[in-house]
PDB file of N, CA and C in Angstrom:
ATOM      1  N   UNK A   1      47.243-229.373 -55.635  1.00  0.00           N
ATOM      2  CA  UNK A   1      47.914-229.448 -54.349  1.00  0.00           C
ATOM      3  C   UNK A   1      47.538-230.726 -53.623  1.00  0.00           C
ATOM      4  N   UNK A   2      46.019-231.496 -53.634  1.00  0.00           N
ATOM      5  CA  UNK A   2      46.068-232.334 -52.858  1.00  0.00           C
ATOM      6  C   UNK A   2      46.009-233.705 -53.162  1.00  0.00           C
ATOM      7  N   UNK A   3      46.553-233.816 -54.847  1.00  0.00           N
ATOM      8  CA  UNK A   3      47.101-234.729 -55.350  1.00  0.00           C
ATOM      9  C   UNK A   3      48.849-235.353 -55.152  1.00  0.00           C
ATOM     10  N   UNK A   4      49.396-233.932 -55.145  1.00  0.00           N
ATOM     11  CA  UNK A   4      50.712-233.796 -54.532  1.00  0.00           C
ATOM     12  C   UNK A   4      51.173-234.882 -53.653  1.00  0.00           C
ATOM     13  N   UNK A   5      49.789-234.377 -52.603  1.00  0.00           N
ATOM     14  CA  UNK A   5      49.990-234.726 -51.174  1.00  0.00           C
ATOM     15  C   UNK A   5      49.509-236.969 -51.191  1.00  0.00           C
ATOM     16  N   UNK A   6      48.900-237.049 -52.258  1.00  0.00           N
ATOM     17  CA  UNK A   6      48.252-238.167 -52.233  1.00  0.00           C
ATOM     18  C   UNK A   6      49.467-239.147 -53.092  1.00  0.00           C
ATOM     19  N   UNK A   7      49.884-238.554 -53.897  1.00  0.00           N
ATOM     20  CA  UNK A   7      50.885-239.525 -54.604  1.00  0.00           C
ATOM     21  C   UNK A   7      52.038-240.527 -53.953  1.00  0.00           C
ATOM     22  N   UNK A   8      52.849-239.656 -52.625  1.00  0.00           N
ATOM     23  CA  UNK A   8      53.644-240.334 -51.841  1.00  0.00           C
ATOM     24  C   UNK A   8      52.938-241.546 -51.135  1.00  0.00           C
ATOM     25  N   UNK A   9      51.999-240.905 -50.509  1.00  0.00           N
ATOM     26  CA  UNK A   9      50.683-242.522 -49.930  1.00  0.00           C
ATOM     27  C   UNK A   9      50.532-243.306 -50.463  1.00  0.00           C
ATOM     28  N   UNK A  10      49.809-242.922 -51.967  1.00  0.00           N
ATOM     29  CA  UNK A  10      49.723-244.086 -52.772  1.00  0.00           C
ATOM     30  C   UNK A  10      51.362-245.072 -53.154  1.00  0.00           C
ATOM     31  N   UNK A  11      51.977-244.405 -53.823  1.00  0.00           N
ATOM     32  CA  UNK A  11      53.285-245.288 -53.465  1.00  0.00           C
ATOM     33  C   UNK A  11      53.621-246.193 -52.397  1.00  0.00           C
ATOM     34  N   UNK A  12      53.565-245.426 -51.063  1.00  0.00           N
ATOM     35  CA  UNK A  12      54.047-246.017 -50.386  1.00  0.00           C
ATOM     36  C   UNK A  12      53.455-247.361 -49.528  1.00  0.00           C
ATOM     37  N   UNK A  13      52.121-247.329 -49.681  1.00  0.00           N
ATOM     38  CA  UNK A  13      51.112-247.887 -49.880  1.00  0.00           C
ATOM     39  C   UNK A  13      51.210-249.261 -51.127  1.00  0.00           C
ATOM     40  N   UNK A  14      51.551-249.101 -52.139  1.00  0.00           N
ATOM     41  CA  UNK A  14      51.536-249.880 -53.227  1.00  0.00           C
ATOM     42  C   UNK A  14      53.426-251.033 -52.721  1.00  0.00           C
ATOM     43  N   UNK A  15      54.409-250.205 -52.349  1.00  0.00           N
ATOM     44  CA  UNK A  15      55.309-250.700 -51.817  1.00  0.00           C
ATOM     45  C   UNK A  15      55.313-251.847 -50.837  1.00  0.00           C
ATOM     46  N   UNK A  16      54.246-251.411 -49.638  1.00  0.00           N
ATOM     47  CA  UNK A  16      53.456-252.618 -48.496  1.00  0.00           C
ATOM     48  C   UNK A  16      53.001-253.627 -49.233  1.00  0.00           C
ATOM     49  N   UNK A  17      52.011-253.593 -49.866  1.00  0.00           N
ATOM     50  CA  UNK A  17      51.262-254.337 -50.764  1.00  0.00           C
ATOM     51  C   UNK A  17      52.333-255.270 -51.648  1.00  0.00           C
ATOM     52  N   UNK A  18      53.206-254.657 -52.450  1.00  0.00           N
ATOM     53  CA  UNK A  18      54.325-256.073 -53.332  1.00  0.00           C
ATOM     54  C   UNK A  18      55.328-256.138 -52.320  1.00  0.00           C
ATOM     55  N   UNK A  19      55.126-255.714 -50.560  1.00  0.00           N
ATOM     56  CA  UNK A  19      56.537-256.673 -50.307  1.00  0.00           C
ATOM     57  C   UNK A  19      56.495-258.109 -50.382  1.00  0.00           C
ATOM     58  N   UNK A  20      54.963-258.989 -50.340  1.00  0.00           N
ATOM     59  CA  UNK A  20      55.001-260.063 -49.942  1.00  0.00           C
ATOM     60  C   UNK A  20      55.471-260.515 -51.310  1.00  0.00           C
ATOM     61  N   UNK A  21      55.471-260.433 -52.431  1.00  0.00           N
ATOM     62  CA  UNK A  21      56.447-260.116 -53.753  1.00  0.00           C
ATOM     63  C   UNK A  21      57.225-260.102 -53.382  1.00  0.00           C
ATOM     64  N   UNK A  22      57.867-259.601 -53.370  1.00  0.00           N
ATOM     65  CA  UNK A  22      59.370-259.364 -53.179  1.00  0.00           C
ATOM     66  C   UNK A  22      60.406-260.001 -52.356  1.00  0.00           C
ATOM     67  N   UNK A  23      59.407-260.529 -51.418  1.00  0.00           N
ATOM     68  CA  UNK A  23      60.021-261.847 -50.136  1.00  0.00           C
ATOM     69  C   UNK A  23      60.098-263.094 -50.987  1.00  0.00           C
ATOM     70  N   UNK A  24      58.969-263.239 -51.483  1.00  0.00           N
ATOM     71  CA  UNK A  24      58.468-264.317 -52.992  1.00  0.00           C
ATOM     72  C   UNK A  24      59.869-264.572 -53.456  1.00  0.00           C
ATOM     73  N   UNK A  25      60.118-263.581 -54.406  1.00  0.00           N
ATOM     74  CA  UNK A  25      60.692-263.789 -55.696  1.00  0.00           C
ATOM     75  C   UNK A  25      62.439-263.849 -54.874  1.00  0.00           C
ATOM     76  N   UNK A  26      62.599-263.166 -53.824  1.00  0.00           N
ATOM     77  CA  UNK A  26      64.064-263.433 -53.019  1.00  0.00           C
ATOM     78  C   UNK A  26      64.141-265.066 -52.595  1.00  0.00           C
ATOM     79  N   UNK A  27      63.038-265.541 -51.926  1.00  0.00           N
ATOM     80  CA  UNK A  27      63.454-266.874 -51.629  1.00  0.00           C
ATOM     81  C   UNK A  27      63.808-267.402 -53.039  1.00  0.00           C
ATOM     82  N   UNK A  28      63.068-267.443 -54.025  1.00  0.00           N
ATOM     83  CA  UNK A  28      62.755-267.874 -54.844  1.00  0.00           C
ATOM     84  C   UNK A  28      64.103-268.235 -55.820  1.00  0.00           C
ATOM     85  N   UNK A  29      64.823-266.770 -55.785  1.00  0.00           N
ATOM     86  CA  UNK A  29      66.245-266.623 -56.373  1.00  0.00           C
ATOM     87  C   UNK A  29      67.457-267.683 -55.337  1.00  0.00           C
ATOM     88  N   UNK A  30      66.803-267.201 -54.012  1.00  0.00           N
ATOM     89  CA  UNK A  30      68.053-268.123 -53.139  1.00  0.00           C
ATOM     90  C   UNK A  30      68.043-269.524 -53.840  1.00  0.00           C
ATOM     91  N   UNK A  31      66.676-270.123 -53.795  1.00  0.00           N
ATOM     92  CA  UNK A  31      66.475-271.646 -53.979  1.00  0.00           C
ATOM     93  C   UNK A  31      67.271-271.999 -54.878  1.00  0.00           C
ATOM     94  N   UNK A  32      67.111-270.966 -56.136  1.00  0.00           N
ATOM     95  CA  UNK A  32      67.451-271.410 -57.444  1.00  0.00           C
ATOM     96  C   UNK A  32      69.173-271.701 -57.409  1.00  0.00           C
ATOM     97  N   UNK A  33      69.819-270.367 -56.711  1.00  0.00           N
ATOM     98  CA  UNK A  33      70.990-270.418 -56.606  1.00  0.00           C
ATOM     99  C   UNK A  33      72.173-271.774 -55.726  1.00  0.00           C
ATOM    100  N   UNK A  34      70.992-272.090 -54.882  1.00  0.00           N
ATOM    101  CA  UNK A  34      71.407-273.002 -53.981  1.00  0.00           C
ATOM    102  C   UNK A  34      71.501-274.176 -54.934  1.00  0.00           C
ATOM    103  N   UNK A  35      70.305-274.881 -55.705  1.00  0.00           N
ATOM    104  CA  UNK A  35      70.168-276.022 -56.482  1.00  0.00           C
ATOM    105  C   UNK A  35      71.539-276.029 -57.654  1.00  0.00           C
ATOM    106  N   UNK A  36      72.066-274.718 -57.907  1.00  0.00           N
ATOM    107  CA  UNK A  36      72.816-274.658 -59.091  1.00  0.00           C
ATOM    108  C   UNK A  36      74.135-275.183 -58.370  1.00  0.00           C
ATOM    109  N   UNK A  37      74.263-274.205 -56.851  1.00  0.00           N
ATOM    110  CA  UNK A  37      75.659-274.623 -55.734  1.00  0.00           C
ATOM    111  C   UNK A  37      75.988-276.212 -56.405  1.00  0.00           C
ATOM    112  N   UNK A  38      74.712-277.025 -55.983  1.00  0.00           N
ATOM    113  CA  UNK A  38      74.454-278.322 -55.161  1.00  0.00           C
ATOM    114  C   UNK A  38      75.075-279.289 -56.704  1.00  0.00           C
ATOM    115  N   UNK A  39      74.427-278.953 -57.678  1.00  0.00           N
ATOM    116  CA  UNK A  39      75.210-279.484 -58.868  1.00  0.00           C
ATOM    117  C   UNK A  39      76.455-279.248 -58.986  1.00  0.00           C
ATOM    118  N   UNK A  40      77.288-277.839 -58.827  1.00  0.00           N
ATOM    119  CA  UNK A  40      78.553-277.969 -58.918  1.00  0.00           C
ATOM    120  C   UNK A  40      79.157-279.031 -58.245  1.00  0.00           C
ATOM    121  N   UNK A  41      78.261-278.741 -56.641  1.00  0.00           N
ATOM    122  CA  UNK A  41      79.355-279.431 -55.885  1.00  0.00           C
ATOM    123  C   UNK A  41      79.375-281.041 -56.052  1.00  0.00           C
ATOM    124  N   UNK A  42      78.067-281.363 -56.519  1.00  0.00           N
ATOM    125  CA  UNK A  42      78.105-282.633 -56.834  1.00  0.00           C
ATOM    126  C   UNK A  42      79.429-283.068 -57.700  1.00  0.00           C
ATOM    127  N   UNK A  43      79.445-281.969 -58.617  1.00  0.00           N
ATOM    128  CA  UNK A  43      80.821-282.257 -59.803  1.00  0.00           C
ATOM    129  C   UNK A  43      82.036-282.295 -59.243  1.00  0.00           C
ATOM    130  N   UNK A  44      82.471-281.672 -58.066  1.00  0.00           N
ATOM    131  CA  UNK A  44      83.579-281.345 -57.562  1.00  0.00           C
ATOM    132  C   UNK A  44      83.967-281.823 -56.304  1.00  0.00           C
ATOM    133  N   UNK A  45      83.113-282.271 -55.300  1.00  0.00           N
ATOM    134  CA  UNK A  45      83.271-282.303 -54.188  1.00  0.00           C
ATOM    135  C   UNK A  45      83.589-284.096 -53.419  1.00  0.00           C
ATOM    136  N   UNK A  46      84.131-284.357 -52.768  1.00  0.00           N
ATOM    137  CA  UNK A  46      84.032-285.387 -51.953  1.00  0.00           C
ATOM    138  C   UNK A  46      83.079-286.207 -51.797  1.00  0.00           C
ATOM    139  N   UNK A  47      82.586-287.233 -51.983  1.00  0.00           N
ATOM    140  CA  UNK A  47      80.651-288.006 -52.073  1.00  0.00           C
ATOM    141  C   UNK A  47      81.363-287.961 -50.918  1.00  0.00           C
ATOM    142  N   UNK A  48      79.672-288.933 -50.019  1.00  0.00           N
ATOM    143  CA  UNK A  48      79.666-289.922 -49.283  1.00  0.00           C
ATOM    144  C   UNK A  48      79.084-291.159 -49.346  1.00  0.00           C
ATOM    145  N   UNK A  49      79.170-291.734 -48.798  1.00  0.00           N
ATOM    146  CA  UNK A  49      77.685-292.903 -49.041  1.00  0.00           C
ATOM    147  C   UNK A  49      77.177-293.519 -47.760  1.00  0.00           C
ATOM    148  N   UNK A  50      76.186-293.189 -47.950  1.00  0.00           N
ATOM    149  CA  UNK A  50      75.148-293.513 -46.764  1.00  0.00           C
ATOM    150  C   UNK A  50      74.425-294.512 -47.085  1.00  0.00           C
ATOM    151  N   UNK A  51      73.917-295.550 -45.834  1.00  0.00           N
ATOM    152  CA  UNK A  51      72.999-296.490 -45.772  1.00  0.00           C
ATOM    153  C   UNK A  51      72.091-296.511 -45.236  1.00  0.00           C
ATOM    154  N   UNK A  52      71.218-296.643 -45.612  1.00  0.00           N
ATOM    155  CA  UNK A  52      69.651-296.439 -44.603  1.00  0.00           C
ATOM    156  C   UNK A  52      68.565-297.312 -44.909  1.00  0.00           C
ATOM    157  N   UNK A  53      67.464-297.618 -44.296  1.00  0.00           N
ATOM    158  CA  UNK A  53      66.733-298.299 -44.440  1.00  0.00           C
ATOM    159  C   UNK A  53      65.513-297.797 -45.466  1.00  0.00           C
ATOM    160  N   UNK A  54      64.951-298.618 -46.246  1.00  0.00           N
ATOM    161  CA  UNK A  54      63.878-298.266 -47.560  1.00  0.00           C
ATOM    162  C   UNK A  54      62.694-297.225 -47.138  1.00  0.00           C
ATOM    163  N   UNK A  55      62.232-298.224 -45.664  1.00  0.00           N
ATOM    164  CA  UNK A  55      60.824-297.785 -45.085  1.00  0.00           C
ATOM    165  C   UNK A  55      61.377-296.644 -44.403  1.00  0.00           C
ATOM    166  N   UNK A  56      62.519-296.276 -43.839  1.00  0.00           N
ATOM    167  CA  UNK A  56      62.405-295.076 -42.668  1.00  0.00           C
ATOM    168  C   UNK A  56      62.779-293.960 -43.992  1.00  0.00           C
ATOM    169  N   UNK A  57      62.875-294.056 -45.253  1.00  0.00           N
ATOM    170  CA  UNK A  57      63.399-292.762 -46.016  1.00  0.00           C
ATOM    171  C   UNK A  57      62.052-291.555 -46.378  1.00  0.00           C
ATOM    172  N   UNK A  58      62.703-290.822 -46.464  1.00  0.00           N
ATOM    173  CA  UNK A  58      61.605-289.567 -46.568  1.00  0.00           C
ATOM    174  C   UNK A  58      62.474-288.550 -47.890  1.00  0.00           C
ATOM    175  N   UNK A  59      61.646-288.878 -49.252  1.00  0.00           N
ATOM    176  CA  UNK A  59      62.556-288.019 -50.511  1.00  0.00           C
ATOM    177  C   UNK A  59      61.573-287.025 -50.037  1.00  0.00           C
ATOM    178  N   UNK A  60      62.453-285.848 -50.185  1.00  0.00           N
ATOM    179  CA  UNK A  60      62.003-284.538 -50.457  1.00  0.00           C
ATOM    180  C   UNK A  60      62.043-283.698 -51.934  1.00  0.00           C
ATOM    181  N   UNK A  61      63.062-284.448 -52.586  1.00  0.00           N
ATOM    182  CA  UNK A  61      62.518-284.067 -54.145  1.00  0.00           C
ATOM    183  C   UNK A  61      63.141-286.112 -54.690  1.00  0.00           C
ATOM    184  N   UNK A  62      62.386-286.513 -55.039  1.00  0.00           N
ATOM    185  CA  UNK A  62      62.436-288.055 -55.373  1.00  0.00           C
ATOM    186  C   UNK A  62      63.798-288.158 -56.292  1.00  0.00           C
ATOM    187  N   UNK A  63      64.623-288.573 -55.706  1.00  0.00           N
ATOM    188  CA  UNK A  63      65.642-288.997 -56.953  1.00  0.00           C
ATOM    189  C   UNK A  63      67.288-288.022 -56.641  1.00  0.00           C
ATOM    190  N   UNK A  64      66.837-286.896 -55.925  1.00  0.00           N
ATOM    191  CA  UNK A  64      67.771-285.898 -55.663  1.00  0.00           C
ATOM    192  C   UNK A  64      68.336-285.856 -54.474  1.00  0.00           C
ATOM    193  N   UNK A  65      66.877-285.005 -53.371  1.00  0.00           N
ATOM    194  CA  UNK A  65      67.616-284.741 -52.281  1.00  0.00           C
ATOM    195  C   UNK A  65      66.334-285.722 -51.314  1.00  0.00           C
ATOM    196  N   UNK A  66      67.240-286.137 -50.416  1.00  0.00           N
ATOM    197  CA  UNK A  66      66.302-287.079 -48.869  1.00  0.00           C
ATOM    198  C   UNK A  66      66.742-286.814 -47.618  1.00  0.00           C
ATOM    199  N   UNK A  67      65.938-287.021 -46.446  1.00  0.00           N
ATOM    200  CA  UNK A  67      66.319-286.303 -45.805  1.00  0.00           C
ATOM    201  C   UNK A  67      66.993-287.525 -44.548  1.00  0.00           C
ATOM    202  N   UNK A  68      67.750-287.336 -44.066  1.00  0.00           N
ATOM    203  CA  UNK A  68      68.647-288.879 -43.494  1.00  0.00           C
ATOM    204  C   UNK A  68      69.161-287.900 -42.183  1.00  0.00           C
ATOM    205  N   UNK A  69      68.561-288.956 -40.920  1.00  0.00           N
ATOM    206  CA  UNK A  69      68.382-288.230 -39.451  1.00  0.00           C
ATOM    207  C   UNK A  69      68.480-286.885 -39.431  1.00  0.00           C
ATOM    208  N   UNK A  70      67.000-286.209 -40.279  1.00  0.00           N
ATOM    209  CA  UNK A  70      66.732-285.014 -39.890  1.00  0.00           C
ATOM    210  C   UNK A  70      67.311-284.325 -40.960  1.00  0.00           C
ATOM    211  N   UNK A  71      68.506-284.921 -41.374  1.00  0.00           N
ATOM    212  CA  UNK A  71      69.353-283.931 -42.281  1.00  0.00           C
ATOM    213  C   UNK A  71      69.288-283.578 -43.521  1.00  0.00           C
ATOM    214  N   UNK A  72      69.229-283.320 -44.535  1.00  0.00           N
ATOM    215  CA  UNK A  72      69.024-282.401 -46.187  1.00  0.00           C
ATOM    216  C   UNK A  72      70.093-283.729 -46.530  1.00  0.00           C
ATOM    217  N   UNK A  73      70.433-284.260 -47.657  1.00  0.00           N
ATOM    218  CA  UNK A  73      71.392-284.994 -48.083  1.00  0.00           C
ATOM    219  C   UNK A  73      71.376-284.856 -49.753  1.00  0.00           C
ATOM    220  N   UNK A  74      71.996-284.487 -50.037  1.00  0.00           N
ATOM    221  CA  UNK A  74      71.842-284.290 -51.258  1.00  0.00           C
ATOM    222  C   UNK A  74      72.826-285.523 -52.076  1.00  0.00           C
ATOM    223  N   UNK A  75      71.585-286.410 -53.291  1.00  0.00           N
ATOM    224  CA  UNK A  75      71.921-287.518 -53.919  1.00  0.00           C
ATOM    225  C   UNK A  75      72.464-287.538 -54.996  1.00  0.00           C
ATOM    226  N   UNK A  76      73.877-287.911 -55.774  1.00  0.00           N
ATOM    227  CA  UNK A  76      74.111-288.053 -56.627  1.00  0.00           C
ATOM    228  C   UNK A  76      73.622-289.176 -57.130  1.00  0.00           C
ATOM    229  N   UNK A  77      73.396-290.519 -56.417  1.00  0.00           N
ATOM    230  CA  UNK A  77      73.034-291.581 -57.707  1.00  0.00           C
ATOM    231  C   UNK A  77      72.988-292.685 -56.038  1.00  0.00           C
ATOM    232  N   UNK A  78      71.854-293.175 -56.611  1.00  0.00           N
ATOM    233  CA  UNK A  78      71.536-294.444 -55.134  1.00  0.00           C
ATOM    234  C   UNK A  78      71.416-295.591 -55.934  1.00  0.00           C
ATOM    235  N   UNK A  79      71.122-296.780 -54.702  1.00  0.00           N
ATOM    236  CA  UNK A  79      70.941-297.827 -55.152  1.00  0.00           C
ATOM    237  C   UNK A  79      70.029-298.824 -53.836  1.00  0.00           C
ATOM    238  N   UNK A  80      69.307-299.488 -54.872  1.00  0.00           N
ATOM    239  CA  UNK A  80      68.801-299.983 -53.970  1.00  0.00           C
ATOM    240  C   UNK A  80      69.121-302.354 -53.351  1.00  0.00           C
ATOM    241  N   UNK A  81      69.275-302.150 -52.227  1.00  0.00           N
ATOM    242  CA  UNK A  81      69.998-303.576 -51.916  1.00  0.00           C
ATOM    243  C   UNK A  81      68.703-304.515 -50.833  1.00  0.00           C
ATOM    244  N   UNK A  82      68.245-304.861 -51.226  1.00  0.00           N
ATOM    245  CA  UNK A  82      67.540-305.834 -50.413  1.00  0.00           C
ATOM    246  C   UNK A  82      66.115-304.508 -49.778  1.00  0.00           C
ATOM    247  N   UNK A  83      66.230-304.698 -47.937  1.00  0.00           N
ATOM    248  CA  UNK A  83      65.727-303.029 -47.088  1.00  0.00           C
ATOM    249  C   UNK A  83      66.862-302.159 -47.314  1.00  0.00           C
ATOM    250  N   UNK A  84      67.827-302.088 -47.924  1.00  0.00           N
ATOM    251  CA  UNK A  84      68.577-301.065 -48.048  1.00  0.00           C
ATOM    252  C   UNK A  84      68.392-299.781 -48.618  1.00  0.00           C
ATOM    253  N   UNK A  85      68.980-298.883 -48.665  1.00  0.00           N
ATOM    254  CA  UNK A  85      69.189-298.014 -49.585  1.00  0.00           C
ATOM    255  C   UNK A  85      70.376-297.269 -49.379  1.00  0.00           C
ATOM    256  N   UNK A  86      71.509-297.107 -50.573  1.00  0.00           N
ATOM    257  CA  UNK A  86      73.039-297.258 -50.995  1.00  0.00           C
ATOM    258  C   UNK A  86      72.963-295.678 -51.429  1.00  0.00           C
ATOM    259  N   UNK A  87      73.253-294.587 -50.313  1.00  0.00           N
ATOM    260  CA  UNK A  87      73.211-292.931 -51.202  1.00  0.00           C
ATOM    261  C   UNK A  87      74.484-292.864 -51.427  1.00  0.00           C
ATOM    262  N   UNK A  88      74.933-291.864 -52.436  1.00  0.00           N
ATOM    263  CA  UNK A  88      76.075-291.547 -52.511  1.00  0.00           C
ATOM    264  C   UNK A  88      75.943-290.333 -52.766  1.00  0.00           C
ATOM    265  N   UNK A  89      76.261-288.968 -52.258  1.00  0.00           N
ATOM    266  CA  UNK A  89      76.213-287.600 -52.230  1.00  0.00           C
ATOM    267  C   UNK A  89      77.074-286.921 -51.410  1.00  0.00           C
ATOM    268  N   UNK A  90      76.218-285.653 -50.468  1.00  0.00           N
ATOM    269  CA  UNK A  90      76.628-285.010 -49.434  1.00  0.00           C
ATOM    270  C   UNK A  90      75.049-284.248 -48.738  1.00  0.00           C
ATOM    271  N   UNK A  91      76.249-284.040 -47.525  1.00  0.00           N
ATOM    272  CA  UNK A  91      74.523-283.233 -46.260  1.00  0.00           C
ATOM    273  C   UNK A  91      74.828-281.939 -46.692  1.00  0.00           C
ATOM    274  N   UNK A  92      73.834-281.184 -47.029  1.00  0.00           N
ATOM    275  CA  UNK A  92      74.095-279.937 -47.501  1.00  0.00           C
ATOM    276  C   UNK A  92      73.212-278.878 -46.429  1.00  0.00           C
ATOM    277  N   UNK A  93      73.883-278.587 -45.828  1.00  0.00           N
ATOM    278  CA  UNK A  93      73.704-277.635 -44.817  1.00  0.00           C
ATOM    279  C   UNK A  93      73.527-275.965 -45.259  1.00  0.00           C
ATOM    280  N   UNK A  94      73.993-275.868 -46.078  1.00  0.00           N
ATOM    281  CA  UNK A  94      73.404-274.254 -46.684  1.00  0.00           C
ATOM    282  C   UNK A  94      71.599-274.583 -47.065  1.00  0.00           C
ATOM    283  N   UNK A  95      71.258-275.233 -47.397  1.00  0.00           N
ATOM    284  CA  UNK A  95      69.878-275.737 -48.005  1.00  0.00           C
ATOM    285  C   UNK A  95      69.168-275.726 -46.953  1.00  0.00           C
ATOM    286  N   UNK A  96      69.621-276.334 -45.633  1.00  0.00           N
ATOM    287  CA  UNK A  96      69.079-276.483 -44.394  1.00  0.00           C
ATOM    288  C   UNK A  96      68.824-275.135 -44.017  1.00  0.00           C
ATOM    289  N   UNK A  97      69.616-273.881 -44.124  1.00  0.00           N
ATOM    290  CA  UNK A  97      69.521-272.405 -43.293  1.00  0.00           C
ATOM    291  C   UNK A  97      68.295-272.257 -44.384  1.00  0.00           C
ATOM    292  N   UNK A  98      68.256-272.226 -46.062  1.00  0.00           N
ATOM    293  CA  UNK A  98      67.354-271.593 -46.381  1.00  0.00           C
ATOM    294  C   UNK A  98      65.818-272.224 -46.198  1.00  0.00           C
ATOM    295  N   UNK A  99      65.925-273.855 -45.911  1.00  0.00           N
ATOM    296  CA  UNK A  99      64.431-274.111 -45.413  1.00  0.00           C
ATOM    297  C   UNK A  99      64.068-273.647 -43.867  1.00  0.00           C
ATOM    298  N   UNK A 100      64.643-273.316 -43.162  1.00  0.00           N
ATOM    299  CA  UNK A 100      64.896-273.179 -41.845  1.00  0.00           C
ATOM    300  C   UNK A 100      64.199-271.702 -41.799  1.00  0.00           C
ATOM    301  N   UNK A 101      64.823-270.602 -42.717  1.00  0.00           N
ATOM    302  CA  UNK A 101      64.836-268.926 -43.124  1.00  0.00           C
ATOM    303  C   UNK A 101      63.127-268.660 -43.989  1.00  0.00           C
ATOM    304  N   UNK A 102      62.893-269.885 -44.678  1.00  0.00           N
ATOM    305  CA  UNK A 102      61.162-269.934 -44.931  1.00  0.00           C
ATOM    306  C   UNK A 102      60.485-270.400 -44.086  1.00  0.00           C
ATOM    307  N   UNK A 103      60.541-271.549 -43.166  1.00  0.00           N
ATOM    308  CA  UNK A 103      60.107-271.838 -41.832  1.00  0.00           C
ATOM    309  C   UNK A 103      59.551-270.667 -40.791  1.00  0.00           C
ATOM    310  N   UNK A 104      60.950-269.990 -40.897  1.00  0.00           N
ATOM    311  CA  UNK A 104      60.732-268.619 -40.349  1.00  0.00           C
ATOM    312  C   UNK A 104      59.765-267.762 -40.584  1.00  0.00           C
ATOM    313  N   UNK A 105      59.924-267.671 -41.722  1.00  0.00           N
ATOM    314  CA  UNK A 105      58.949-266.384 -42.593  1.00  0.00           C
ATOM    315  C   UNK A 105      57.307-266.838 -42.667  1.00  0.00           C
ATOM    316  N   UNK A 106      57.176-267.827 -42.909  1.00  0.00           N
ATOM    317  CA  UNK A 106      56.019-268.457 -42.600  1.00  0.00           C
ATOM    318  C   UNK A 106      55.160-268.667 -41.224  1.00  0.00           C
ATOM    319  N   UNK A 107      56.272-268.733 -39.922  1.00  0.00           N
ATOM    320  CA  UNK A 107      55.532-268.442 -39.255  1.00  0.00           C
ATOM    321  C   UNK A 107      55.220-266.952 -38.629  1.00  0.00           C
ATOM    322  N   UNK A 108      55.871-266.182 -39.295  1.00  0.00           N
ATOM    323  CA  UNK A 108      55.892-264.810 -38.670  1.00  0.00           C
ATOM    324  C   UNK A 108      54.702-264.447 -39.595  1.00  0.00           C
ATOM    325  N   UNK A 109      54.320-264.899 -41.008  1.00  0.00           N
ATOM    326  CA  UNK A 109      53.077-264.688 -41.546  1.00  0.00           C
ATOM    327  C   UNK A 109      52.046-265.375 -41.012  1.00  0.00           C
ATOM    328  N   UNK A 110      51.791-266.690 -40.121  1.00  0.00           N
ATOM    329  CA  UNK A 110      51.249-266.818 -39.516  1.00  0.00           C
ATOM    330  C   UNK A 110      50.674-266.397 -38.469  1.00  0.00           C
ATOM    331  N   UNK A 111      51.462-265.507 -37.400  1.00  0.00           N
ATOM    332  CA  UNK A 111      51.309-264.885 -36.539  1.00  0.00           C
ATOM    333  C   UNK A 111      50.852-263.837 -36.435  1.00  0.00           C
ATOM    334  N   UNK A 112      51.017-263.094 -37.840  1.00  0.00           N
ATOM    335  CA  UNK A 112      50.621-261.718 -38.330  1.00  0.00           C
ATOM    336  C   UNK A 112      49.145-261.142 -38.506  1.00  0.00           C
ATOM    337  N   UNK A 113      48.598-263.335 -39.138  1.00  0.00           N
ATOM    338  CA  UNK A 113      47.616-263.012 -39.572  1.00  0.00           C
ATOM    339  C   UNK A 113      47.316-262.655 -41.422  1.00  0.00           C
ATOM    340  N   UNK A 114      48.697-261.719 -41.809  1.00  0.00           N
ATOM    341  CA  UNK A 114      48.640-261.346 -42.835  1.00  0.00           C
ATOM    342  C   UNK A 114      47.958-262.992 -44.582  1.00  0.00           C
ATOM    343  N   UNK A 115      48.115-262.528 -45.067  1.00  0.00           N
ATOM    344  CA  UNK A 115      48.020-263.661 -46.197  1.00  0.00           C
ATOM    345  C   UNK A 115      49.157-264.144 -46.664  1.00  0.00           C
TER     346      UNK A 115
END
C-alpha cells in the first residue's frame, strides 16, 4: 500500500527533474529546423547585398550568419573590398524570435536560481 502511494511522487518528481531536458532538446530541435529554413531559403529566395565596414562586423557563426545593425543576416557568399565587406544574403528574423525565446529562458533560469 505505501509503495502505491510513493510511485506517483516518484514520477512526478523525476518529470521536474528532465524538464530542464526537455526545454534542452526543444530549443535544440527549433535551431536545427530554423538552420535547414535558412538554406532553403538561401536556394529560393530574393538575396540582398549589404555593405559594411570590416572592423564594425560581428560573425556569429564565421562565414554564415553576422549580425548587421543589431540584426541576424544570414550570408550566402561575401566578399571582401578594401574596409569593406560585400554580403549577399537576407535578415532573418525568425532566428531573431528564437535567440530572443533563449534570452528569455535563460533569464528566467537566472532568476530562479535553478541550474
Amino acid at each position: 500500500m505505501l509503495t502505491v502511494k510513493k510511485q506517483p511522487i516518484a514520477f512526478a518528481l523525476l518529470l521536474l527533474l528532465a524538464l530542464p531536458l526537455f526545454l534542452s532538446v526543444d530549443i535544440y530541435i527549433k535551431q536545427q529546423l530554423v538552420h535547414h529554413q535558412r538554406e532553403q531559403r538561401l536556394k529560393t529566395e530574393l538575396l540582398e547585398t549589404v555593405t559594411v565596414k570590416t572592423e564594425k562586423t560581428d560573425w556569429i557563426e564565421t562565414g554564415n550568419e553576422i549580425l548587421v545593425d543589431g540584426k541576424l543576416f544570414d550570408v550566402k557568399s561575401f566578399k571582401i573590398s578594401g574596409n569593406d565587406l560585400i554580403l549577399t544574403g537576407f535578415f532573418d528574423s525568425k532566428e531573431e524570435k528564437l535567440i530572443k525565446h533563449i534570452g528569455d529562458v535563460e533569464q528566467q533560469k537566472s532568476k530562479s536560481g535553478s541550474p
